[in-house]
C-alpha atoms as a PDB file:
ATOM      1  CA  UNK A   1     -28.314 -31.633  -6.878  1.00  0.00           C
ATOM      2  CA  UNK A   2     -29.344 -33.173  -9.844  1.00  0.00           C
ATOM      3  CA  UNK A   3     -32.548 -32.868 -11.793  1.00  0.00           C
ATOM      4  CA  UNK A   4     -33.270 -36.479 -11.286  1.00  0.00           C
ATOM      5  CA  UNK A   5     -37.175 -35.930 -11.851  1.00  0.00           C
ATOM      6  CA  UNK A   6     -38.672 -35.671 -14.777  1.00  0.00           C
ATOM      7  CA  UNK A   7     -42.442 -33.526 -14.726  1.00  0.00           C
ATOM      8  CA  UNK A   8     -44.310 -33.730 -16.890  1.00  0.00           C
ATOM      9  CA  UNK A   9     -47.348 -31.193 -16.611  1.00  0.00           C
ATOM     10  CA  UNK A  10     -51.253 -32.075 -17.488  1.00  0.00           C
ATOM     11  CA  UNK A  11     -52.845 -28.606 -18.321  1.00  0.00           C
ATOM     12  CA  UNK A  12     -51.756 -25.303 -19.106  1.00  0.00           C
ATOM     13  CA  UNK A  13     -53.997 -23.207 -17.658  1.00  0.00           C
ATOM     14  CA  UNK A  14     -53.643 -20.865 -14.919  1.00  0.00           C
ATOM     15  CA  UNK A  15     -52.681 -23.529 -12.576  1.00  0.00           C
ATOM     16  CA  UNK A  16     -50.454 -25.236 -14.559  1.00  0.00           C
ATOM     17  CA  UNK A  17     -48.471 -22.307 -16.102  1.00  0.00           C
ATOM     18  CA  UNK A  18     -47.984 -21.044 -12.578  1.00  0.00           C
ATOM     19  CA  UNK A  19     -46.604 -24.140 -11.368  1.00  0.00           C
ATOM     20  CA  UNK A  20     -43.928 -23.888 -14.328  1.00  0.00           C
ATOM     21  CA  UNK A  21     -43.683 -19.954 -13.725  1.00  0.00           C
ATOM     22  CA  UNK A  22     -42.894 -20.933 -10.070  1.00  0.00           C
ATOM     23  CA  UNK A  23     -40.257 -24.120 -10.776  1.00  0.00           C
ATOM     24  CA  UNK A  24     -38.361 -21.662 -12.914  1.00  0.00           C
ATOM     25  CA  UNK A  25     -37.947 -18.556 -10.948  1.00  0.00           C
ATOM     26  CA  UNK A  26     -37.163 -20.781  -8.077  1.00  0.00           C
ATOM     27  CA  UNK A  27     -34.510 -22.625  -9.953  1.00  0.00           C
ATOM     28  CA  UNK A  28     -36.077 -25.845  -8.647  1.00  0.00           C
ATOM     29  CA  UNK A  29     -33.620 -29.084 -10.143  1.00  0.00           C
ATOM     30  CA  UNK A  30     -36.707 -30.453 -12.197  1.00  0.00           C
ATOM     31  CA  UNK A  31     -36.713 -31.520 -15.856  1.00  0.00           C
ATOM     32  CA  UNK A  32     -40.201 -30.412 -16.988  1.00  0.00           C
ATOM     33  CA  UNK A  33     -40.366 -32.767 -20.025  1.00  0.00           C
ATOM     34  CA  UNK A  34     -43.803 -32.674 -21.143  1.00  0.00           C
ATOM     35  CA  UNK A  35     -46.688 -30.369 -21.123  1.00  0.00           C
ATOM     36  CA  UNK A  36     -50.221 -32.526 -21.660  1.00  0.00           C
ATOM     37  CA  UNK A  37     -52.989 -30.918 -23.284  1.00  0.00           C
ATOM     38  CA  UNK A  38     -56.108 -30.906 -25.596  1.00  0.00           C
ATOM     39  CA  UNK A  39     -54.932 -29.910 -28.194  1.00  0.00           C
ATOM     40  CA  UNK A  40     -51.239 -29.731 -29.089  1.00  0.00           C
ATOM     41  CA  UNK A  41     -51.677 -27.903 -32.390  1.00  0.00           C
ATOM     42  CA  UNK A  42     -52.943 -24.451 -30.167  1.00  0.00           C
ATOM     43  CA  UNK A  43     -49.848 -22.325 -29.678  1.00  0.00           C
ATOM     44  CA  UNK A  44     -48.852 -22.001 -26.031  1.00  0.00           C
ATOM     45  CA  UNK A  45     -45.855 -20.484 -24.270  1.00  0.00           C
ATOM     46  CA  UNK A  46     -44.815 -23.736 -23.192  1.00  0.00           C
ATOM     47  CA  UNK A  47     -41.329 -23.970 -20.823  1.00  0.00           C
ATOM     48  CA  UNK A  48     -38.292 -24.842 -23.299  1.00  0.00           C
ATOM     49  CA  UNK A  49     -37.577 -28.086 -23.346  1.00  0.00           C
ATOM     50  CA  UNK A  50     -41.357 -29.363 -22.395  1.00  0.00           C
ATOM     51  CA  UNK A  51     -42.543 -30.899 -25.347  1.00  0.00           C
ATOM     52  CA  UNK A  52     -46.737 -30.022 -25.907  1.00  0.00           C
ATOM     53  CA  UNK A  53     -48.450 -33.783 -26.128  1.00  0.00           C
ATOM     54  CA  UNK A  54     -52.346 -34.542 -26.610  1.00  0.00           C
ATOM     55  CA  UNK A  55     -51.871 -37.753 -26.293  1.00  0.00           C
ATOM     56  CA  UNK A  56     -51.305 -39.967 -22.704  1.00  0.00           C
ATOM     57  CA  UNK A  57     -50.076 -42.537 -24.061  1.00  0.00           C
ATOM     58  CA  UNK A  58     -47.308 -40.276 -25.488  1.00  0.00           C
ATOM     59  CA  UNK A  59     -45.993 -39.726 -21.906  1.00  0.00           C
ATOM     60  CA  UNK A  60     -43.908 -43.204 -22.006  1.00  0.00           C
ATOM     61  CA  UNK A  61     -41.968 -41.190 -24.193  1.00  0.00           C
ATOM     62  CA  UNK A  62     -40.708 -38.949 -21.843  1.00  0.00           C
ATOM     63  CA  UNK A  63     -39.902 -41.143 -18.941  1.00  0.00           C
ATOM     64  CA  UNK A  64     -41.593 -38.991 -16.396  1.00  0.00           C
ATOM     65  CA  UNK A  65     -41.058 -39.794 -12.485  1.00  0.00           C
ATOM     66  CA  UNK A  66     -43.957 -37.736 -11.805  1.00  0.00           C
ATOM     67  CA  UNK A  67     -47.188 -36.480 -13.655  1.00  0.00           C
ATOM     68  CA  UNK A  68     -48.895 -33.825 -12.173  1.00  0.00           C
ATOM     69  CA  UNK A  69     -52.841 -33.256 -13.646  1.00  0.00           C
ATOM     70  CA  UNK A  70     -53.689 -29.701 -13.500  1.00  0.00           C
ATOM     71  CA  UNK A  71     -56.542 -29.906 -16.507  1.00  0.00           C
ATOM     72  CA  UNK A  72     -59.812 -30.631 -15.094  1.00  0.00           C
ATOM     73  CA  UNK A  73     -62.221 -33.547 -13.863  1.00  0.00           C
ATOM     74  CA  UNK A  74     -62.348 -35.762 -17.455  1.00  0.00           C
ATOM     75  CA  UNK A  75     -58.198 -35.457 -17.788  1.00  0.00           C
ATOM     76  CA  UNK A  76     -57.855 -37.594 -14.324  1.00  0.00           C
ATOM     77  CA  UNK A  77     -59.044 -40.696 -15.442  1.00  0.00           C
ATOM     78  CA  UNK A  78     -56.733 -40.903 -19.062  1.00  0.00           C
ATOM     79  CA  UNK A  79     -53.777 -39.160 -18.181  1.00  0.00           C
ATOM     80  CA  UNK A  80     -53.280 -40.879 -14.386  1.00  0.00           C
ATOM     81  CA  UNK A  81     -53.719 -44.562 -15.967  1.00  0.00           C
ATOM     82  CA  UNK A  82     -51.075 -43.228 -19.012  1.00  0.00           C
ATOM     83  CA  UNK A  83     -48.522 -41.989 -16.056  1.00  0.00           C
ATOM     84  CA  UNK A  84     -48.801 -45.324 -13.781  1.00  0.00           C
ATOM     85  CA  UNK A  85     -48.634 -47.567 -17.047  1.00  0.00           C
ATOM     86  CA  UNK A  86     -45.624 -45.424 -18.016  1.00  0.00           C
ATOM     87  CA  UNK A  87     -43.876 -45.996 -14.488  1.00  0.00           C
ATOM     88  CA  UNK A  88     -44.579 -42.469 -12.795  1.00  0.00           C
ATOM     89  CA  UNK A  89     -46.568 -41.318  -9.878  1.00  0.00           C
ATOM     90  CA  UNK A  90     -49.886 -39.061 -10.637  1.00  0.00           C
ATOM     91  CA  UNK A  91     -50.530 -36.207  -9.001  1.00  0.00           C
ATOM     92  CA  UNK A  92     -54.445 -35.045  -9.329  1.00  0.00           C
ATOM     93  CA  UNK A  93     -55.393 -31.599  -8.822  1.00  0.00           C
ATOM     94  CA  UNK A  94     -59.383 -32.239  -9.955  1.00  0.00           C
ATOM     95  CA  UNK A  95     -59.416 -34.410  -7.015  1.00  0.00           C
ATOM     96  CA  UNK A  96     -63.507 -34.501  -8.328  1.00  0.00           C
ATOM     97  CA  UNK A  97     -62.846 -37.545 -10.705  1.00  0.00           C
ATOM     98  CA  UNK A  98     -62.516 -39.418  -7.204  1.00  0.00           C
ATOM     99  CA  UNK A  99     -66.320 -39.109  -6.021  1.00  0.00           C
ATOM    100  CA  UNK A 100     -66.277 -42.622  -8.587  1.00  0.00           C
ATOM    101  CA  UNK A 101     -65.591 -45.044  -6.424  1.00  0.00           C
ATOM    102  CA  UNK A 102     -64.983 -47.245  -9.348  1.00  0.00           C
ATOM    103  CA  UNK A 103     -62.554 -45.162 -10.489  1.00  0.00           C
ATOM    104  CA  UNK A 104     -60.600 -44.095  -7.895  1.00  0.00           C
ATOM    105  CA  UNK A 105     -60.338 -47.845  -7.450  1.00  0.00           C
ATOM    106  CA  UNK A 106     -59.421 -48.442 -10.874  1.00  0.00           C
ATOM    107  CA  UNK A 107     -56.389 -46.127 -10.421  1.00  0.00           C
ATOM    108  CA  UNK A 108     -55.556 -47.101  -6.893  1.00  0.00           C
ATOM    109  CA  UNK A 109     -55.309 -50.769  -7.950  1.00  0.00           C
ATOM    110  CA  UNK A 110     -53.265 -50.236 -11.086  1.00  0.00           C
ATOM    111  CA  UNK A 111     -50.621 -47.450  -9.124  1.00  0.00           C
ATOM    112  CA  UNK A 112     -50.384 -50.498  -6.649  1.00  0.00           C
ATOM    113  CA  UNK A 113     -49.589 -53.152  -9.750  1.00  0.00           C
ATOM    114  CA  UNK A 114     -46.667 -50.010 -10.932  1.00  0.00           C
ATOM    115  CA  UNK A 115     -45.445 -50.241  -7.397  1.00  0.00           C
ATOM    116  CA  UNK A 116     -45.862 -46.434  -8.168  1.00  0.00           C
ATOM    117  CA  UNK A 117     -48.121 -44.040  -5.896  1.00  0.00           C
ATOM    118  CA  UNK A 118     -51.432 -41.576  -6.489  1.00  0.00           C
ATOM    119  CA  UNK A 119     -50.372 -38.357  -4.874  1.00  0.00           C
ATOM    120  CA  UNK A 120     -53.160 -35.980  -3.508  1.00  0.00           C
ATOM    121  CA  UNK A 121     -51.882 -32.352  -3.029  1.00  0.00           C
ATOM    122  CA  UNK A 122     -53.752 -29.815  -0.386  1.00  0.00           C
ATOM    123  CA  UNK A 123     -55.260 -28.133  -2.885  1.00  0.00           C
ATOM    124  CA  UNK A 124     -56.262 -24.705  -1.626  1.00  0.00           C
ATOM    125  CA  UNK A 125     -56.418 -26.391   2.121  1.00  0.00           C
ATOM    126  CA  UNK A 126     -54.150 -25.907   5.117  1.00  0.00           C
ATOM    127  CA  UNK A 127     -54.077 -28.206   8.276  1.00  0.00           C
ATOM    128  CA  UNK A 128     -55.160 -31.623   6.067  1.00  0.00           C
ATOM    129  CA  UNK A 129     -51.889 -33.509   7.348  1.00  0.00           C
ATOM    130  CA  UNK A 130     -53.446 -32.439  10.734  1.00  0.00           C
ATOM    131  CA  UNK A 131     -56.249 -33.869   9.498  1.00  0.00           C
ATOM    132  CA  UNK A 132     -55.171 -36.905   8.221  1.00  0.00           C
ATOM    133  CA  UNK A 133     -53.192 -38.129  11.140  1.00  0.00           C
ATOM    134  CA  UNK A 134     -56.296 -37.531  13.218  1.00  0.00           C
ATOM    135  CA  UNK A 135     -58.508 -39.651  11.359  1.00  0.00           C
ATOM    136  CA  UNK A 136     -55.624 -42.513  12.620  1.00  0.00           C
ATOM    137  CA  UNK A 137     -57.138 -42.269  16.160  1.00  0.00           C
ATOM    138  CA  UNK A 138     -61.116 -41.857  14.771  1.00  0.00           C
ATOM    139  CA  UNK A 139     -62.930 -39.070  14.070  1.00  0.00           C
ATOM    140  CA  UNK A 140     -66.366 -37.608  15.171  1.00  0.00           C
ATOM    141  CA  UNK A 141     -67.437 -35.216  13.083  1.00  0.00           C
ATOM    142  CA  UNK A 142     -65.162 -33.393  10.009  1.00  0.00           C
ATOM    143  CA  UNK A 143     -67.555 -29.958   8.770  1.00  0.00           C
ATOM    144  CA  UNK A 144     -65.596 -27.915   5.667  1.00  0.00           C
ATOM    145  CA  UNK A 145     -67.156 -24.555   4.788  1.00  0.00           C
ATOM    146  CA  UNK A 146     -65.825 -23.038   1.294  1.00  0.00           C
ATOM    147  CA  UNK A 147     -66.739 -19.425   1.197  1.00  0.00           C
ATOM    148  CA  UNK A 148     -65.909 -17.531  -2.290  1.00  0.00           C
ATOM    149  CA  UNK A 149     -66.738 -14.490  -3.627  1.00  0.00           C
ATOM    150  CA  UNK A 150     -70.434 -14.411  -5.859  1.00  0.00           C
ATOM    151  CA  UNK A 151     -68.855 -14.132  -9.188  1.00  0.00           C
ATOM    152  CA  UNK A 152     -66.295 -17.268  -8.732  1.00  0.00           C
ATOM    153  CA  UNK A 153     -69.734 -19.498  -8.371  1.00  0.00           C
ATOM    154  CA  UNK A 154     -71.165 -17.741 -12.009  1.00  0.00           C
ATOM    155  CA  UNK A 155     -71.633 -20.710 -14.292  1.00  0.00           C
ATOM    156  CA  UNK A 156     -72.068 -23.400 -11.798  1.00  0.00           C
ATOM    157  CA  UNK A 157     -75.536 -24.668 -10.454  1.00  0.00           C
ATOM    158  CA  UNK A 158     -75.124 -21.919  -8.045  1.00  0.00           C
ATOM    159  CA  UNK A 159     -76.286 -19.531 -10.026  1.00  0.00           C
ATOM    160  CA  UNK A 160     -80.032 -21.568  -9.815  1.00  0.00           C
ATOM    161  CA  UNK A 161     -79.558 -21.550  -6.202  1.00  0.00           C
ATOM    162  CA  UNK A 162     -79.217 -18.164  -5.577  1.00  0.00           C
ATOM    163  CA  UNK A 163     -79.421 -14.720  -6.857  1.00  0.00           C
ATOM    164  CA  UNK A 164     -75.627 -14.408  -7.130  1.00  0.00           C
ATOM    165  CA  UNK A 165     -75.632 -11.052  -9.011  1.00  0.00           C
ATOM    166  CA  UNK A 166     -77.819  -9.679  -6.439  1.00  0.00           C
ATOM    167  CA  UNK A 167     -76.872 -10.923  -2.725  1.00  0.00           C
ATOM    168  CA  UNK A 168     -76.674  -8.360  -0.152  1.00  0.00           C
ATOM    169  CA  UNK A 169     -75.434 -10.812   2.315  1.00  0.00           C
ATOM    170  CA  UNK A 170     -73.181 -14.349   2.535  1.00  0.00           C
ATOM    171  CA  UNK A 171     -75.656 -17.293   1.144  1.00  0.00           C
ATOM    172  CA  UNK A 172     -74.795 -20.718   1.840  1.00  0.00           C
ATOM    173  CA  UNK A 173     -76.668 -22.205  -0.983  1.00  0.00           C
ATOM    174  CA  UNK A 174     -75.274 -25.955  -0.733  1.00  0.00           C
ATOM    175  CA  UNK A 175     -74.991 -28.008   2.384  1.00  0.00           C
ATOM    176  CA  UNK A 176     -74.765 -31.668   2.716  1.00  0.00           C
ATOM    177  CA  UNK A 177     -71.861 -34.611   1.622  1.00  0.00           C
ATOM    178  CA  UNK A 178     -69.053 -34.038   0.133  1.00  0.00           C
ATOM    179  CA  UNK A 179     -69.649 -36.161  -2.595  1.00  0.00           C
ATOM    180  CA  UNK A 180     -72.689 -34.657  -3.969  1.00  0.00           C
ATOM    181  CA  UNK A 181     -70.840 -31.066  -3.392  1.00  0.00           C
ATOM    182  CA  UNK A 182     -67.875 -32.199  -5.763  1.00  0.00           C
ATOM    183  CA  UNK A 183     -70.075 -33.481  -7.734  1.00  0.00           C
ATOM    184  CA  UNK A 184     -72.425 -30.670  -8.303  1.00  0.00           C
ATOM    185  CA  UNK A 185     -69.829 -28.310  -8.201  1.00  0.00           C
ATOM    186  CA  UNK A 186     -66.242 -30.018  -9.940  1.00  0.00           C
ATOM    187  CA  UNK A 187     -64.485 -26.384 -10.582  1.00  0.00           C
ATOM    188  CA  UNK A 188     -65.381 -25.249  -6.899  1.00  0.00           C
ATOM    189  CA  UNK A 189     -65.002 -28.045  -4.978  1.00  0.00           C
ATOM    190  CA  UNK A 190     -62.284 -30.095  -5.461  1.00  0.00           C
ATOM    191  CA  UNK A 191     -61.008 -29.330  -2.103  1.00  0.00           C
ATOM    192  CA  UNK A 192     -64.197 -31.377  -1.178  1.00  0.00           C
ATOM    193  CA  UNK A 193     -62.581 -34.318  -1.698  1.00  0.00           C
ATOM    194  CA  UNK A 194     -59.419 -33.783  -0.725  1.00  0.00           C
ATOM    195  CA  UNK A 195     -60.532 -33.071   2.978  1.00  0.00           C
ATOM    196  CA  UNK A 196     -62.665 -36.413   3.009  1.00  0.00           C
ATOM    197  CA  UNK A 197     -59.918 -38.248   1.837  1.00  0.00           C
ATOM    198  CA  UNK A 198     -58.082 -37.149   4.759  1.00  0.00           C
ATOM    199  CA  UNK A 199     -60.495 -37.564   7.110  1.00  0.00           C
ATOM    200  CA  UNK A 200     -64.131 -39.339   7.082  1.00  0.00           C
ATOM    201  CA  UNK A 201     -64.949 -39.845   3.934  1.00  0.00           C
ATOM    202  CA  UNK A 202     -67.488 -38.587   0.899  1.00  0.00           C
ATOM    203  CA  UNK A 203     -70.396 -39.608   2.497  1.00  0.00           C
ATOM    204  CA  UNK A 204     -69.900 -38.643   6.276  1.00  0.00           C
ATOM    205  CA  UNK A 205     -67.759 -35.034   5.457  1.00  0.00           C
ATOM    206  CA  UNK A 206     -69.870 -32.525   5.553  1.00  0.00           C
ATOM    207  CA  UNK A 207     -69.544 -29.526   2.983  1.00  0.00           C
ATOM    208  CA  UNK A 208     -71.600 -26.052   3.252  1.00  0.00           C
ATOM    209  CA  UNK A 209     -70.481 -23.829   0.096  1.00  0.00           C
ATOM    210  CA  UNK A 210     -71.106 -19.980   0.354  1.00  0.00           C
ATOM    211  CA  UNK A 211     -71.583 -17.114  -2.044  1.00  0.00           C
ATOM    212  CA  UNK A 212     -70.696 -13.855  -0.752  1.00  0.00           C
ATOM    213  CA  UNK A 213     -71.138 -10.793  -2.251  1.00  0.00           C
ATOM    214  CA  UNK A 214     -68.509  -8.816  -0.018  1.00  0.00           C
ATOM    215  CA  UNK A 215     -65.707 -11.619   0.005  1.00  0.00           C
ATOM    216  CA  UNK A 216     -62.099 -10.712  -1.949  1.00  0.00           C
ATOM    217  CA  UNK A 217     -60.679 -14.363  -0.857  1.00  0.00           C
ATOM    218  CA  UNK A 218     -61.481 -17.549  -1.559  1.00  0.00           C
ATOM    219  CA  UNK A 219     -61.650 -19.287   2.539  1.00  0.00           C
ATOM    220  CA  UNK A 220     -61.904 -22.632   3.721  1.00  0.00           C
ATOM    221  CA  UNK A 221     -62.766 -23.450   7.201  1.00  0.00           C
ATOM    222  CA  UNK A 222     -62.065 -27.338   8.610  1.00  0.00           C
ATOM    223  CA  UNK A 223     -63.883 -28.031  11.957  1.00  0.00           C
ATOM    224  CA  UNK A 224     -63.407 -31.384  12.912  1.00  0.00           C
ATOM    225  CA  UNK A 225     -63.267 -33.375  16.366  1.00  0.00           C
ATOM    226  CA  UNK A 226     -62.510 -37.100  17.726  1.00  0.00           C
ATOM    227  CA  UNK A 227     -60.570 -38.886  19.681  1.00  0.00           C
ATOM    228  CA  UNK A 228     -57.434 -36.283  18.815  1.00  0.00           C
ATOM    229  CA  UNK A 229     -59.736 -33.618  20.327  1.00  0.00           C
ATOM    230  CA  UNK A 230     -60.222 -30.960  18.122  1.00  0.00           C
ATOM    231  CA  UNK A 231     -59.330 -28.614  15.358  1.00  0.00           C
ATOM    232  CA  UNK A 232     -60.206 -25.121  13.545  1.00  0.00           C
ATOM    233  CA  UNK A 233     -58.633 -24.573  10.499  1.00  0.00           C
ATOM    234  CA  UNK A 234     -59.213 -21.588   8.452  1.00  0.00           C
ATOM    235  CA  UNK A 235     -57.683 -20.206   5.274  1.00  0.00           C
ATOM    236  CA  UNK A 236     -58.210 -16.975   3.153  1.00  0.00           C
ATOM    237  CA  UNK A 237     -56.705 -17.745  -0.534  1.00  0.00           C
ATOM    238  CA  UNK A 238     -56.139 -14.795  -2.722  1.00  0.00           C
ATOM    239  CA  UNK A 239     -58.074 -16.166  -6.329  1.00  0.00           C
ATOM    240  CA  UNK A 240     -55.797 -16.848  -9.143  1.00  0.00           C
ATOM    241  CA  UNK A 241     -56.419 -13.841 -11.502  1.00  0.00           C
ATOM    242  CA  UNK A 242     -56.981 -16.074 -14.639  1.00  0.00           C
ATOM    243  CA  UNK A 243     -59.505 -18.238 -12.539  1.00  0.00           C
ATOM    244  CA  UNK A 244     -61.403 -16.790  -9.884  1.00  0.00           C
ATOM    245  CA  UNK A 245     -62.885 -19.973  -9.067  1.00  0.00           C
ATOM    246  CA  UNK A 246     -59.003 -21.558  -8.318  1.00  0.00           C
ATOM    247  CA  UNK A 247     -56.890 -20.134  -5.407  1.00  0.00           C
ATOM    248  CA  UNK A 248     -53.036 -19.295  -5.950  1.00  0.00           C
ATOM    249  CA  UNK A 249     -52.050 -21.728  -2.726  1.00  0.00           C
ATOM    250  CA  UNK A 250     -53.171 -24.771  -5.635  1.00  0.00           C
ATOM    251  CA  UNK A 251     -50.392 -24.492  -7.532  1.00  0.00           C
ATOM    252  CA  UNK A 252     -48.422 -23.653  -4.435  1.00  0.00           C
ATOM    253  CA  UNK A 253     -49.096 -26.472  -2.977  1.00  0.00           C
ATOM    254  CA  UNK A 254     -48.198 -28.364  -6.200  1.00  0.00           C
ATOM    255  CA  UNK A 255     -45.112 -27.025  -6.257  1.00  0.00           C
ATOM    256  CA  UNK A 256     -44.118 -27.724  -3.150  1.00  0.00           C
ATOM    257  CA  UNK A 257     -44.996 -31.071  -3.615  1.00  0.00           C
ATOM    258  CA  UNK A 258     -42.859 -31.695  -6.379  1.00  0.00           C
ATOM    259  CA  UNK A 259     -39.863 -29.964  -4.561  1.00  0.00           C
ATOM    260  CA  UNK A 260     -40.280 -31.998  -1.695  1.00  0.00           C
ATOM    261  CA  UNK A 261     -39.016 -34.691  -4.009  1.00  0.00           C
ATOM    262  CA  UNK A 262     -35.771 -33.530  -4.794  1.00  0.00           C
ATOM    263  CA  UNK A 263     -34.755 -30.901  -1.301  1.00  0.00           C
ATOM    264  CA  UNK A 264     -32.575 -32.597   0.854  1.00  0.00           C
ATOM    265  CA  UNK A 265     -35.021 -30.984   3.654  1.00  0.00           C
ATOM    266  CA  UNK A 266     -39.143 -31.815   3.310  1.00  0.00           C
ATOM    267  CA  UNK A 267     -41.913 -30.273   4.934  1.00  0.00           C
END
């Protein structure tokens, strides 16, 4: 098969170097022809081939079929309008950016106009195209509860909300929308909005986060129930060891989603 896709990558983190770690050793038929980033004068062990670019509107350049944002909240916004203008789908990682409604119809509007489409990976999740296709028949109630270990909440507002260096015991220190949980907490809960998306929405998706002091995994548990009947969904994420606050099945996920685009066979 041919590597008819072109990637081009948006981040170089831990996320995004796995993703390119993982597309080589698996001999995936992808051209990775552009790595975005901050700064393009920084050395990085970029893949050969991938050209480092700091600039979106660079990526017409390339000709990418598919840009894939693995670089934080404030990357979504430049980057994803750079890949529709340039004629390739976006796929967003810091699925955050979307608790603006005005953006997320900004984008949505303009991948329409491209006749191109905004992809939104499972993140960390399991059981969201579960979740998605029951939202088709109405749903009652959609509860997501993202448990992590104390020290992958240090430097968020959690640390005001709790004595994270000191728990003896789980502390669910946020509970309400998943909008303001996103919000509040961008590097944590992503995953936030990727289960509203799929299911009732920012406002009516309700998020409890929890600190616990004895936890090795980062776990999300999806409770929902409608019309479908109902679901449990539960899933212990080893962290990524560059970014405790990120779980490896991210990146998974994202690269699974761009070989679904060029196996003869997707799931």
């Amino acid at each position: 098969m041919s590597a008819s896709e072109r990637i081009a990558l948006v981040g170089f983190g831990a996320i995004g170097a796995q993703v390119a770690r993982l597309l080589r050793e698996r001999e995936t038929p992808v051209t990775l022809v552009a790595v975005g980033v901050r700064d393009a004068s920084a050395v990085r062990d970029v893949p050969a081939g991938a050209r480092l670019i700091d600039d979106p509107g660079a990526l017409a350049n390339f000709a990418p079929t598919l840009v894939v944002e693995a670089a934080g909240r404030a990357s979504v916004a430049p980057w994803g309008m750079a890949a529709l203008r340039a004629g390739a789908d976006f796929a967003v990682s810091s699925t955050s950016a979307f608790v603006d409604d005005a953006l997320l119809k900004r984008m949505a509007d303009a991948a329409r106009d491209a006749g191109r489409q905004i992809l939104i990976p499972p993140g960390a999740l399991g059981g969201v195209d579960a979740l998605a296709a029951a939202s088709s028949m109405g749903l009652d109630r959609v509860t997501h509860i993202v448990t992590k270990p104390a020290a992958a909440w240090a430097g968020t507002e959690a640390e005001r909300l709790c004595d994270l260096h000191g728990l003896s015991a789980p502390c669910r220190f946020f509970q309400g929308p998943a909008r303001a949980a996103a919000d509040r907490f961008p590097k944590n809960a992503n995953v936030a909005v990727i289960s509203s998306l799929a299911g009732l929405g920012l406002e009516d998706t309700q998020i409890a986060l929890v600190a616990d002091p004895a936890a090795t995994c980062n776990t999300h548990r999806i409770e929902a129930q409608g019309a479908f009947g109902r679901m449990v969904v539960e899933i212990e994420n080893h962290p990524l060891p560059d970014n405790p606050k990120s779980s490896a099945m991210t990146a998974l996920n994202l690269v699974r989603l761009i070989e679904n685009r060029v196996r003869p066979l997707a799931i």
